[in-house]
N, C-alpha and C. Protein backbone atom coordinates (compact mmCIF):
# COMPACT_ATOMS: atom_id res chain seq x y z
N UNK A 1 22.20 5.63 12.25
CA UNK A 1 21.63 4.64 13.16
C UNK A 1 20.11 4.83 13.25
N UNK A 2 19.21 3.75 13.41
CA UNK A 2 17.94 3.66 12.64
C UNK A 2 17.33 3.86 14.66
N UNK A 3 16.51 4.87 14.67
CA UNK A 3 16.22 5.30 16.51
C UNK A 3 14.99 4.81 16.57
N UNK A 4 14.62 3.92 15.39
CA UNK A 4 13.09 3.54 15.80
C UNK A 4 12.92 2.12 16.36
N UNK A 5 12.41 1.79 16.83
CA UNK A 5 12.47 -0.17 17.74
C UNK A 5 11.24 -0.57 16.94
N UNK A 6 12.06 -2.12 16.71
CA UNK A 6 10.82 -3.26 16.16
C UNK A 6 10.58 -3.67 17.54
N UNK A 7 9.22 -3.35 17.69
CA UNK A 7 8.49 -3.44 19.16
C UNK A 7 7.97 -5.10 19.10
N UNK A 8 8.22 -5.99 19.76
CA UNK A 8 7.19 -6.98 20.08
C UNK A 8 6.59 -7.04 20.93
N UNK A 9 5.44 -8.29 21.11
CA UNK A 9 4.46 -8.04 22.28
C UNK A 9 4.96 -7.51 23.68
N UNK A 10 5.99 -8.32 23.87
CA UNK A 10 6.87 -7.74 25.03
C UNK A 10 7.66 -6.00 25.29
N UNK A 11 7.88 -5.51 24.40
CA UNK A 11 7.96 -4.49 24.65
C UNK A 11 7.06 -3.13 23.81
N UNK A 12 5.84 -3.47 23.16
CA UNK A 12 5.01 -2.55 22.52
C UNK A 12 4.55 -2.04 23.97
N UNK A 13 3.91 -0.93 23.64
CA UNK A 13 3.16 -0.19 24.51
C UNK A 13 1.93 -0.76 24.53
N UNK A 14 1.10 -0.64 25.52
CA UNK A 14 0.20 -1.48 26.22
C UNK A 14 -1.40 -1.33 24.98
N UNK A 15 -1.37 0.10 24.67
CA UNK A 15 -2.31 0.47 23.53
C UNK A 15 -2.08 -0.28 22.20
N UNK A 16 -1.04 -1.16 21.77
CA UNK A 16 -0.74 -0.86 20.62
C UNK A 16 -0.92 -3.30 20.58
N UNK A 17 -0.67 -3.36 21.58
CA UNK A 17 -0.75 -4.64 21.95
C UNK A 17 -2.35 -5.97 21.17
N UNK A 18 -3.54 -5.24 21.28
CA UNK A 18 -4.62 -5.89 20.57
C UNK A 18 -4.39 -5.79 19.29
N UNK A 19 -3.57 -4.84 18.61
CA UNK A 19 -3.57 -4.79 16.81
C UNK A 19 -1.95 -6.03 16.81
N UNK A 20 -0.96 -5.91 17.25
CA UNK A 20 -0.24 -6.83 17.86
C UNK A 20 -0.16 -8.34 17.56
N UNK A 21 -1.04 -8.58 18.94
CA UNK A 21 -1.34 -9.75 19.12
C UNK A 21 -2.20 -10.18 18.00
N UNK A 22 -3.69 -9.56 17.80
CA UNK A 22 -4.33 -10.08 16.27
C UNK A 22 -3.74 -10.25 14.93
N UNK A 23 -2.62 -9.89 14.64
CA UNK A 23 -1.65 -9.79 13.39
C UNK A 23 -1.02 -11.21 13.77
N UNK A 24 0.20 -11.37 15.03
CA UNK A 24 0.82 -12.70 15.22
C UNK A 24 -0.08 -13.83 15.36
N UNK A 25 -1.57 -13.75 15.93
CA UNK A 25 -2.46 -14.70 15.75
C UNK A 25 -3.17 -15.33 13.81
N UNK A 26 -2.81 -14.37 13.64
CA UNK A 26 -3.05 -14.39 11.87
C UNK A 26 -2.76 -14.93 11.13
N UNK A 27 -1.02 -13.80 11.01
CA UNK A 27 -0.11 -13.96 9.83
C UNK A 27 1.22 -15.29 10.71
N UNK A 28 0.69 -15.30 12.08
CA UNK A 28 2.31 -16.41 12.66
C UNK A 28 3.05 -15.39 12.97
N UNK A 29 3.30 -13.97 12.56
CA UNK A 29 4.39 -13.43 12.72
C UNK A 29 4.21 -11.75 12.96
N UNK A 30 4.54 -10.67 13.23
CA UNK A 30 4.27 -9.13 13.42
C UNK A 30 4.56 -8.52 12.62
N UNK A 31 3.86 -8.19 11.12
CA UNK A 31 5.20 -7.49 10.48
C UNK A 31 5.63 -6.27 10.67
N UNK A 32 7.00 -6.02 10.28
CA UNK A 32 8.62 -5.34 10.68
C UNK A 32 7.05 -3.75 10.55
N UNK A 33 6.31 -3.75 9.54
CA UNK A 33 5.56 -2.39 9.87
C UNK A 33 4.88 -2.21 10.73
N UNK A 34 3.66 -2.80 11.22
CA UNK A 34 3.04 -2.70 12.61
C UNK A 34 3.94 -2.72 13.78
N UNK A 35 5.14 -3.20 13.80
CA UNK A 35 6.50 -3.22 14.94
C UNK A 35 6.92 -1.98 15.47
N UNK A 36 7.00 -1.57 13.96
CA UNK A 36 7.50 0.19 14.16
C UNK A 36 6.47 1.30 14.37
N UNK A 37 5.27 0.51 13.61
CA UNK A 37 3.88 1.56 13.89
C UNK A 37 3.44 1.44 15.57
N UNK A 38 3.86 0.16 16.00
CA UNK A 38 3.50 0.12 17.71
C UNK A 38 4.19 1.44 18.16
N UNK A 39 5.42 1.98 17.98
CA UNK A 39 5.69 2.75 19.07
C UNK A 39 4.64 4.18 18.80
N UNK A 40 3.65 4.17 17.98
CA UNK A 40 2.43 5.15 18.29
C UNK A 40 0.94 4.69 18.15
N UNK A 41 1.26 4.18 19.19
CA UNK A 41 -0.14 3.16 18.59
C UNK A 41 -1.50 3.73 17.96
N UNK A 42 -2.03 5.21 18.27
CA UNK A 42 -2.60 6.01 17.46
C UNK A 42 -2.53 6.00 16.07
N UNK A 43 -1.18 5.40 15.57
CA UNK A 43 -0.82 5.36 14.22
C UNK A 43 -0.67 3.81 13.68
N UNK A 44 -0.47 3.46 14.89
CA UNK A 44 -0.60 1.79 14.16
C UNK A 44 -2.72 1.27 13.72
N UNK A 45 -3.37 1.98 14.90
CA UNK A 45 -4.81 1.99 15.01
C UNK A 45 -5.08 2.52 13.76
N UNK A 46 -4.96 3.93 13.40
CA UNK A 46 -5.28 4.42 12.27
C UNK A 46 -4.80 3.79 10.56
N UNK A 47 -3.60 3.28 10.82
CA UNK A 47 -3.19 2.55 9.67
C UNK A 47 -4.10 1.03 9.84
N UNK A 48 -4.63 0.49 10.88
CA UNK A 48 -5.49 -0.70 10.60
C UNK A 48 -7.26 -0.43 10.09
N UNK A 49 -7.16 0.79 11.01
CA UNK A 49 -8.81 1.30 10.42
C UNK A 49 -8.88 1.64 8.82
N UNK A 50 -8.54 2.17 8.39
CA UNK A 50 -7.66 2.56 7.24
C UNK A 50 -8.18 1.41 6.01
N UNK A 51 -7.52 -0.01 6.37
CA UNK A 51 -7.29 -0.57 5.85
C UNK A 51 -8.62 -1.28 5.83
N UNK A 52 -9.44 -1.43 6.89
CA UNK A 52 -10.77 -1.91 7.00
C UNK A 52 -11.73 -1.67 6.40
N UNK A 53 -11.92 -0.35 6.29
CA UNK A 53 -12.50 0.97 5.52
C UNK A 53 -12.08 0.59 4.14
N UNK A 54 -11.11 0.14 3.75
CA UNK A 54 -11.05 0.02 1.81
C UNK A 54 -11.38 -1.35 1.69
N UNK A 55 -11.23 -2.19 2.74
CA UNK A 55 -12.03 -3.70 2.44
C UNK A 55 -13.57 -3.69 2.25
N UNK A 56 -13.95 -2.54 2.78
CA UNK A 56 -15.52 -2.02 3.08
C UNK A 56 -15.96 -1.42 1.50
N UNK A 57 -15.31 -1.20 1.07
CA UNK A 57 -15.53 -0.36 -0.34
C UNK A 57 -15.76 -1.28 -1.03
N UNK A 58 -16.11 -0.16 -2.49
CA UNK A 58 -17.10 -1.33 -3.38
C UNK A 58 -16.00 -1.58 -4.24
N UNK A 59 -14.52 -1.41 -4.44
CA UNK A 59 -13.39 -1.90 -5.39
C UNK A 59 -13.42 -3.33 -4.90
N UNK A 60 -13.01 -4.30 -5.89
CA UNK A 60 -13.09 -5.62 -5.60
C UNK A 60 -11.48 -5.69 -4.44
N UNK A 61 -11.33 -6.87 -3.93
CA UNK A 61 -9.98 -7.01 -3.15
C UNK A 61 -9.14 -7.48 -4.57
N UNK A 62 -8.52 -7.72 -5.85
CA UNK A 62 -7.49 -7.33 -6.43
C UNK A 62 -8.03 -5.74 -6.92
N UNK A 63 -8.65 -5.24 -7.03
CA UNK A 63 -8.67 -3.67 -7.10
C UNK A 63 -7.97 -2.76 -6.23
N UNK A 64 -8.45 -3.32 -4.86
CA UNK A 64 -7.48 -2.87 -3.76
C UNK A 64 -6.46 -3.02 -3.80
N UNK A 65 -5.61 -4.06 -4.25
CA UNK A 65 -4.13 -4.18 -4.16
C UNK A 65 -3.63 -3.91 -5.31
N UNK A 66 -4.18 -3.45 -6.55
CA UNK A 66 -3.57 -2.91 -7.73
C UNK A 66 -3.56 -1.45 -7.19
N UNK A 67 -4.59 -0.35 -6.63
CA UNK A 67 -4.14 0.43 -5.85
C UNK A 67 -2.97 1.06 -4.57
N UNK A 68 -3.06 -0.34 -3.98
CA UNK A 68 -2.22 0.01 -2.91
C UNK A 68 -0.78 -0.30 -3.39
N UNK A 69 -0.16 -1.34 -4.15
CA UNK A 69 0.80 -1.36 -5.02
C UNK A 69 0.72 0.24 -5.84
N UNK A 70 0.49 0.21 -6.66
CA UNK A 70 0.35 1.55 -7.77
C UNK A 70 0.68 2.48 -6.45
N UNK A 71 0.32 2.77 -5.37
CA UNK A 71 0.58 3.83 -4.66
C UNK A 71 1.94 4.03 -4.10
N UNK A 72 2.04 2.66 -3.60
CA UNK A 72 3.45 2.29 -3.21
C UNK A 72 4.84 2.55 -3.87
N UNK A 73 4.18 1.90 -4.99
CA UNK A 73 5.63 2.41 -6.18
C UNK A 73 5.61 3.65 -6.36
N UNK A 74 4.76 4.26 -6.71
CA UNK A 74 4.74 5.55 -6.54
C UNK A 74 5.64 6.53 -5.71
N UNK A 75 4.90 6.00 -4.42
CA UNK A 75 5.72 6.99 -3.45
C UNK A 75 7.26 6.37 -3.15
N UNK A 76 7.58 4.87 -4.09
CA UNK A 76 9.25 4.20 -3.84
C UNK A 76 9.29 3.70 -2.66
N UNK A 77 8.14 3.26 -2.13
CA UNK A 77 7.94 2.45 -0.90
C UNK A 77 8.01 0.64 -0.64
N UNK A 78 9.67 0.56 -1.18
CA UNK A 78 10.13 -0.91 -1.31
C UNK A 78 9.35 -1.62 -0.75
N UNK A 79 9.36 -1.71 1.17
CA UNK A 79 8.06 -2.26 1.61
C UNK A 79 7.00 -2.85 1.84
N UNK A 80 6.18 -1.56 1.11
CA UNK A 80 4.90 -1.68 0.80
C UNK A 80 4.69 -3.01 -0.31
N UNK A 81 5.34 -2.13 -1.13
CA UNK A 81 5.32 -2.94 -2.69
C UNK A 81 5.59 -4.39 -2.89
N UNK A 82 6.55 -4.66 -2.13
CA UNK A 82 7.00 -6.01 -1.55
C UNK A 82 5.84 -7.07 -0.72
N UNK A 83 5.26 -6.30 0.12
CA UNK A 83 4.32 -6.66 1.21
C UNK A 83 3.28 -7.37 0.23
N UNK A 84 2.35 -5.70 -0.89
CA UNK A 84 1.01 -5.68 -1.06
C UNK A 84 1.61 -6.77 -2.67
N UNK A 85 2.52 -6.68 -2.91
CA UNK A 85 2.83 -8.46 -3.68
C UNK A 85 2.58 -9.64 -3.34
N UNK A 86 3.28 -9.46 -2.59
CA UNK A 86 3.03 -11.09 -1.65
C UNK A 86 1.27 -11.15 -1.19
N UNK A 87 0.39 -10.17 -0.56
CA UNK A 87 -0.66 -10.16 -0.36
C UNK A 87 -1.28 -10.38 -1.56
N UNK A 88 -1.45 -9.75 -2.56
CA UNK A 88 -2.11 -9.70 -4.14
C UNK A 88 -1.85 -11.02 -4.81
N UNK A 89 -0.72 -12.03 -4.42
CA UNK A 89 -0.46 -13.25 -5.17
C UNK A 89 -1.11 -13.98 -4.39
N UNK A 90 -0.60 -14.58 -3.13
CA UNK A 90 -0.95 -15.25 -2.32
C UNK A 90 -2.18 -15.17 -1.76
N UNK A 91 -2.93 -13.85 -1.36
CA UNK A 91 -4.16 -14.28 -0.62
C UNK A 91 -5.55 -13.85 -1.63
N UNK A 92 -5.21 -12.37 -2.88
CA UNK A 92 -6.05 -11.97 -3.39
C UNK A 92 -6.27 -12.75 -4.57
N UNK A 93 -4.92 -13.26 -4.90
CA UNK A 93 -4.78 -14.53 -6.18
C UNK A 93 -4.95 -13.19 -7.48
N UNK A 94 -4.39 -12.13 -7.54
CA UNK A 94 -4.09 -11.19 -8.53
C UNK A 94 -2.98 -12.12 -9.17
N UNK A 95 -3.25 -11.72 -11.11
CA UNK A 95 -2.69 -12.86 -11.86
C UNK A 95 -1.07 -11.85 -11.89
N UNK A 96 -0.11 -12.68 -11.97
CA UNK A 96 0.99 -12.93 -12.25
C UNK A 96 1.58 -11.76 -12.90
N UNK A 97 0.92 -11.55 -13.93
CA UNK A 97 1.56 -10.66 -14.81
C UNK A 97 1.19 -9.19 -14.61
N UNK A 98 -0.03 -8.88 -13.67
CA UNK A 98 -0.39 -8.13 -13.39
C UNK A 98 0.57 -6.91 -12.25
N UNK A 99 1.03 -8.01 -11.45
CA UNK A 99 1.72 -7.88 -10.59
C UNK A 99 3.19 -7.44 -11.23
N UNK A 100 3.50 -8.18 -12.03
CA UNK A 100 4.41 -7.59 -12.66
C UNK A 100 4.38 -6.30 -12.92
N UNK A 101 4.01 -6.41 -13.75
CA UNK A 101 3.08 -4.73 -14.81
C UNK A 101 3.21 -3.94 -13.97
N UNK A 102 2.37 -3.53 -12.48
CA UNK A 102 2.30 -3.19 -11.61
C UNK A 102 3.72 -2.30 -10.56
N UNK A 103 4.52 -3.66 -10.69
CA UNK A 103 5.72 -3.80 -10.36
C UNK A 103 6.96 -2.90 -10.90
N UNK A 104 6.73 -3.24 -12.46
CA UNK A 104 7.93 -2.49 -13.20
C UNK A 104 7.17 -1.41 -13.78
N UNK A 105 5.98 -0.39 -13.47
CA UNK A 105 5.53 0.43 -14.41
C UNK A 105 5.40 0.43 -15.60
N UNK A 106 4.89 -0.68 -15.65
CA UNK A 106 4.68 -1.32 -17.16
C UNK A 106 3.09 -1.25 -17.70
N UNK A 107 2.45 -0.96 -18.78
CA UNK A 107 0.94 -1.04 -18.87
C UNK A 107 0.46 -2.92 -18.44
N UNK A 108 -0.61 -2.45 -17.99
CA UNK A 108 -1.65 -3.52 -17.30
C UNK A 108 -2.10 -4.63 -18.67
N UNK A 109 -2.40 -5.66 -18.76
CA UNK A 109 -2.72 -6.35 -19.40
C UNK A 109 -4.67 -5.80 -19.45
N UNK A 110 -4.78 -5.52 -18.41
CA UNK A 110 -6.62 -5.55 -18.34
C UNK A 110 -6.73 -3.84 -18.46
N UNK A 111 -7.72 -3.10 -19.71
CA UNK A 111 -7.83 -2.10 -19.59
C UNK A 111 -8.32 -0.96 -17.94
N UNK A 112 -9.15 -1.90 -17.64
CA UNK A 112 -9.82 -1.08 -16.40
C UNK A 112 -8.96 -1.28 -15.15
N UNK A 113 -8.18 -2.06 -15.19
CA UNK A 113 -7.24 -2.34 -14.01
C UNK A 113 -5.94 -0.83 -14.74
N UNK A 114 -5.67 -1.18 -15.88
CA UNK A 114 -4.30 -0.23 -15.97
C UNK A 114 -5.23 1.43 -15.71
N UNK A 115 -6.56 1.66 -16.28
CA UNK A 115 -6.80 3.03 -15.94
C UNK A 115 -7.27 3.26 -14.30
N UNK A 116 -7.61 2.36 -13.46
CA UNK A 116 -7.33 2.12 -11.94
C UNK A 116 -5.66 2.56 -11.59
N UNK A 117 -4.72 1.87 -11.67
CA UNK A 117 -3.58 1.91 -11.75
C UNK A 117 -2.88 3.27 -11.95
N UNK A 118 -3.51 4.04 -13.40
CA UNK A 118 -2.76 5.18 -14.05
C UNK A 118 -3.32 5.81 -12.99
N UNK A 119 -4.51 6.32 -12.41
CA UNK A 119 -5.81 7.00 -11.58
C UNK A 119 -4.66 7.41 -10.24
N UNK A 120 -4.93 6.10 -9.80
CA UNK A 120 -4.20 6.10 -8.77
C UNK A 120 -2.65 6.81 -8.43
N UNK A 121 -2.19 6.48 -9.42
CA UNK A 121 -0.81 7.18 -9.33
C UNK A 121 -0.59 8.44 -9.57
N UNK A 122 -1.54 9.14 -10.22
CA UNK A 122 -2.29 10.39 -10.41
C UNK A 122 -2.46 10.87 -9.33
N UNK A 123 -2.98 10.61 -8.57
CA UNK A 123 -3.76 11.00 -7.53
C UNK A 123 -2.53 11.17 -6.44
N UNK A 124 -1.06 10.11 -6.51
CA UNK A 124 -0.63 10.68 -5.57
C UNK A 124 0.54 11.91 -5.97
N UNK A 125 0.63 11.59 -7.53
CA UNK A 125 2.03 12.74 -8.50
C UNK A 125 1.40 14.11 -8.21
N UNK A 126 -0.20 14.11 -8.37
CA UNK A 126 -0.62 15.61 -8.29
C UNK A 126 -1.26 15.83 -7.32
N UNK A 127 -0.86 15.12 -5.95
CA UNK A 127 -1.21 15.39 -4.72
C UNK A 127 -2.67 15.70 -4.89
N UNK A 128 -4.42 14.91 -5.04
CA UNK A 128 -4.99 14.77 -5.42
C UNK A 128 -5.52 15.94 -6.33
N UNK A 129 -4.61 17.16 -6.95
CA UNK A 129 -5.48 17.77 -7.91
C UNK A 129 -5.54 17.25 -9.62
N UNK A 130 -6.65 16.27 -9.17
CA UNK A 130 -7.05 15.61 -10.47
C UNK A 130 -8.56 15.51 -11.12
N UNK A 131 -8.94 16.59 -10.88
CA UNK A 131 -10.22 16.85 -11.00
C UNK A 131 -11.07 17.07 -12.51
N UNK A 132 -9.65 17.90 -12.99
CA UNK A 132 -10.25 17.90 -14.65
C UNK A 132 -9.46 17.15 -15.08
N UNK A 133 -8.48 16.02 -14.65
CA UNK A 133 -7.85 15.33 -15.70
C UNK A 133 -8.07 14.26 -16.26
N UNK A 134 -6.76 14.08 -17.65
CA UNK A 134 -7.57 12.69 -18.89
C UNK A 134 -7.45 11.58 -17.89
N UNK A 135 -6.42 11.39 -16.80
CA UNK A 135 -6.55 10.34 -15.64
C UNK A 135 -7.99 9.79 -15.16
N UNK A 136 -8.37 10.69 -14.73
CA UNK A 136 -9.89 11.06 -14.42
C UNK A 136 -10.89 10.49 -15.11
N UNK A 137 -10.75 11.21 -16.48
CA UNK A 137 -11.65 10.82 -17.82
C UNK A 137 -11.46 9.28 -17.49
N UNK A 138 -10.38 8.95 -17.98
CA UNK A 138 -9.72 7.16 -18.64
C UNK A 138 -10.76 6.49 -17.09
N UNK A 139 -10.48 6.99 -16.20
CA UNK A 139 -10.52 5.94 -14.89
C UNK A 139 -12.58 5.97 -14.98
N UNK A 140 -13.44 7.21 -15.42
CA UNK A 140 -14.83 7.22 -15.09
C UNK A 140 -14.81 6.44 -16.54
N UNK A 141 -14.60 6.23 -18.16
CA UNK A 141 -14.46 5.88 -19.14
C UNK A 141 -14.53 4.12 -19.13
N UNK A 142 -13.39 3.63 -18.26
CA UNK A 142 -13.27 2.59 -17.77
C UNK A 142 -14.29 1.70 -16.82
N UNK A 143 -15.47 2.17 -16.54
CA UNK A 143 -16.60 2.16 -15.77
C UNK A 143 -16.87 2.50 -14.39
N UNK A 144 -15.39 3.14 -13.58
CA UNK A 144 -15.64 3.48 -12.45
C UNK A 144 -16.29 4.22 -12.17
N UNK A 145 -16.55 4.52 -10.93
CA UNK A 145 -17.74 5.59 -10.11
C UNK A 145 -17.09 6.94 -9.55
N UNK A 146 -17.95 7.60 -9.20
CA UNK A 146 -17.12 9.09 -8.55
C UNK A 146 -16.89 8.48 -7.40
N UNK A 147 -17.96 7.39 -6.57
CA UNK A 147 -17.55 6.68 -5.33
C UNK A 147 -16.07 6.08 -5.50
N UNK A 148 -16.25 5.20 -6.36
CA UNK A 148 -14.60 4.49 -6.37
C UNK A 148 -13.32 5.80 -6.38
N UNK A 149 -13.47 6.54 -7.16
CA UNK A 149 -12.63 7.73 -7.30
C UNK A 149 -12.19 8.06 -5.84
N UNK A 150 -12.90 7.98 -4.70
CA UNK A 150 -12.97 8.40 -3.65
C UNK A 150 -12.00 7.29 -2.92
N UNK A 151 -12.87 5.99 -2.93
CA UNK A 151 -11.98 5.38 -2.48
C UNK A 151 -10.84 4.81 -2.88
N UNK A 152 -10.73 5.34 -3.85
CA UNK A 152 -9.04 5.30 -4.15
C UNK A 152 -8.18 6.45 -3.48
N UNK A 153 -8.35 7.20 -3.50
CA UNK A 153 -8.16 8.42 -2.44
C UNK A 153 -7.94 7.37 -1.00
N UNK A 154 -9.05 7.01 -0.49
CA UNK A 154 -8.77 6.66 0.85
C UNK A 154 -7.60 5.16 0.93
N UNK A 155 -7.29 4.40 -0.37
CA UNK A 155 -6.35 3.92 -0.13
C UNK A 155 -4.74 4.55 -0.39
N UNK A 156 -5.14 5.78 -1.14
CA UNK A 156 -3.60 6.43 -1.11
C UNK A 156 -3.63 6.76 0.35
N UNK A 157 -4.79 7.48 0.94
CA UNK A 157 -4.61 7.61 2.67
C UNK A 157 -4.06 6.16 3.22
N UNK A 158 -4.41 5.43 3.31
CA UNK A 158 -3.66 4.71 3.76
C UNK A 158 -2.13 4.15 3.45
N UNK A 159 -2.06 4.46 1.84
CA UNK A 159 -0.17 4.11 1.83
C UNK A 159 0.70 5.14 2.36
N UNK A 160 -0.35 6.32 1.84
CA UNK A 160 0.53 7.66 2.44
C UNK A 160 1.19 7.18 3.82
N UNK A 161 0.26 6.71 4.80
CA UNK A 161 0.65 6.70 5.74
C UNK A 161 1.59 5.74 6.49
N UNK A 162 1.81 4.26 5.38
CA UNK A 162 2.47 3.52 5.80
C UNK A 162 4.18 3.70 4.66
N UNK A 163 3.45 4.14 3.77
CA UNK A 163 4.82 4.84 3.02
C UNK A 163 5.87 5.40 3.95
N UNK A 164 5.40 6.66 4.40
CA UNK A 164 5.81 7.47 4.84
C UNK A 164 6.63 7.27 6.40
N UNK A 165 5.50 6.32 6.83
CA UNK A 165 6.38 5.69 8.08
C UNK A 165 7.45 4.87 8.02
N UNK A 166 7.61 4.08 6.76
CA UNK A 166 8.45 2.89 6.49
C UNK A 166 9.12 3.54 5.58
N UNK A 167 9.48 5.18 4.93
CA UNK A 167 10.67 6.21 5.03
C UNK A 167 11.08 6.60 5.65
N UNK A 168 10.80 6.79 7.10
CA UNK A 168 11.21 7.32 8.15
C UNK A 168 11.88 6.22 9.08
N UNK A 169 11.06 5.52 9.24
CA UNK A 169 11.53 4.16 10.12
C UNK A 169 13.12 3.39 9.45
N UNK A 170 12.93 3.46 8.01
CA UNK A 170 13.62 2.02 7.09
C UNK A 170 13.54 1.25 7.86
N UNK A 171 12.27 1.13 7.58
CA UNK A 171 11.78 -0.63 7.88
C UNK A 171 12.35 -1.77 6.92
N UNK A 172 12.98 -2.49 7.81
CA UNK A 172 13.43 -3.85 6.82
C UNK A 172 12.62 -4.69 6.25
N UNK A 173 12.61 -5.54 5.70
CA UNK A 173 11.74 -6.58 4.49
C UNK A 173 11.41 -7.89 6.10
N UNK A 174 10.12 -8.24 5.87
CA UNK A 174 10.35 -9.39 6.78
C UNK A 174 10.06 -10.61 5.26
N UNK A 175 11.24 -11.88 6.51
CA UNK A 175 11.39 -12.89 5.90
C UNK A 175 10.47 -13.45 4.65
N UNK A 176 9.41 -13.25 5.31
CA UNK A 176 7.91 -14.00 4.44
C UNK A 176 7.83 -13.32 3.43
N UNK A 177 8.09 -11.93 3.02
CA UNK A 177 8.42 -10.88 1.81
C UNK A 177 9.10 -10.72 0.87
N UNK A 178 9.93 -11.59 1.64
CA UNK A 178 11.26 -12.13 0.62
C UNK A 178 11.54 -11.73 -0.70
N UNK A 179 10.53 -12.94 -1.05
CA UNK A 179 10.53 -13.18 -2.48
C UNK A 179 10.16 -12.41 -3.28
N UNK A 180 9.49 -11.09 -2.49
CA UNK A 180 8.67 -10.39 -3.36
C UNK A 180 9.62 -8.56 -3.55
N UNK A 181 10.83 -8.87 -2.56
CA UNK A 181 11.67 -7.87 -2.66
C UNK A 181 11.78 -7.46 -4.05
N UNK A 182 11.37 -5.78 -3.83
CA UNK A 182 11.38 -4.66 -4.98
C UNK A 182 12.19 -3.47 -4.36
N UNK A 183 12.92 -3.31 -5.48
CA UNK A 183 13.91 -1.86 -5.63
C UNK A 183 13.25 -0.71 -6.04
N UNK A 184 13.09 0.42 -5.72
CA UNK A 184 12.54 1.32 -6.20
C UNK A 184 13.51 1.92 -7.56
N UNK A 185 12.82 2.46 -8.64
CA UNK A 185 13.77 2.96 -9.44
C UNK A 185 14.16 4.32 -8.73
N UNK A 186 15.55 4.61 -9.36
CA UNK A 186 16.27 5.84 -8.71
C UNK A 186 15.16 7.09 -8.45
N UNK A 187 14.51 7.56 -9.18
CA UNK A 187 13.52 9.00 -9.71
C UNK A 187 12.63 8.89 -8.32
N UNK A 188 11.92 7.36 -7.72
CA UNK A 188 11.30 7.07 -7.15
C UNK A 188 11.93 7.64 -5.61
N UNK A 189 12.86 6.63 -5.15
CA UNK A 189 13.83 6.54 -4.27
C UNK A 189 14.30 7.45 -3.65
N UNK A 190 14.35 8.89 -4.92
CA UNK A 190 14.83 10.27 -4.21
C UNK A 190 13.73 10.87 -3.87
N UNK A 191 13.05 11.00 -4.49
CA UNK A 191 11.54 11.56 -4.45
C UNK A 191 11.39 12.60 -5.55
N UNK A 192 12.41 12.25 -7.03
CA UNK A 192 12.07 12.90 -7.56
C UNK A 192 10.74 12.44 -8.43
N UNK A 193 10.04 13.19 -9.29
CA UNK A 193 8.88 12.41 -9.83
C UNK A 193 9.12 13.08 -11.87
């Protein structure tokens, strides 16, 4: 039995209510993650700052969501992966196939997006010790920066954290996600790697 509550405005805690309300003013709707992140609102706050902070960075917004996907699958965070789909098609307009690629661990059609991608997933398999690796190489090779390097880091901080809550929680898919429902492969799912 799942002990965590999808909080709405009516019953979130009073802190957790402005991230809340600005999401249903937005998206129309709360999603099933900020619901469950309300019951700490310290953690729902930090997962929105989070997210502000990598819009702030110099990765373009489909850079960001080839990261935050790549992280997601990674850590087998149905979710996420589902979510930062639907976000990457619909609002970032990331192409089609990318998303795919992305999706099934498949190589990237665009070189600097798949060594973004490989980087990233790097970063969360070797819990960031990736300092001398060909990951590394491919991703500075590819024209990134030691800055970007970084903030890829700060968007695994941020899946880490919504990963991890939406393993703990099993957070369900909301409606609007639908379509973008992803299975984690088994290896993923257990946490083996």
């Amino acid at each position: 039995m799942n002990t965590f509550k999808l909080h709405t405005l009516a019953s979130a805690p009073v802190a957790a209510l402005p991230i809340l309300e600005a999401a249903h003013k937005g998206l129309g709707f709360i999603p099933n993650l900020y619901a469950h992140l309300a019951e700490a609102p310290a953690a729902l706050e930090a997962y929105k700052q989070l997210g502000a902070l990598l819009e702030k960075s110099s990765l373009t917004p489909a850079e960001q969501q080839v990261v935050l996907i790549s992280v997601s699958a990674e850590n087998g965070c149905e979710y996420c992966v589902a979510a930062h789909s639907f976000l990457a098609r619909n609002m970032v307009k990331v192409a089609d196939n990318v998303i795919a690629a992305l999706r099934d661990g498949q190589p990237l059609p665009d070189a600097k997006l798949q060594a973004l991608a490989t980087f990233a997933r790097s970063v969360v398999r070797e819990r960031g010790r990736v300092a001398h690796s060909r990951e590394l190489d491919e991703f500075f090779a590819a024209g990134y920066t030691p800055q970007q390097a970084l903030e890829v880091v700060l968007g695994v901080s941020m899946k880490t954290l919504s990963n991890y809550a939406n393993h703990l929680t099993d957070t369900p898919l909301d409606a609007t996600f639908a379509n973008e429902a992803w299975h984690a492969p088994q290896s993923a799912a257990s946490g083996a790697h």
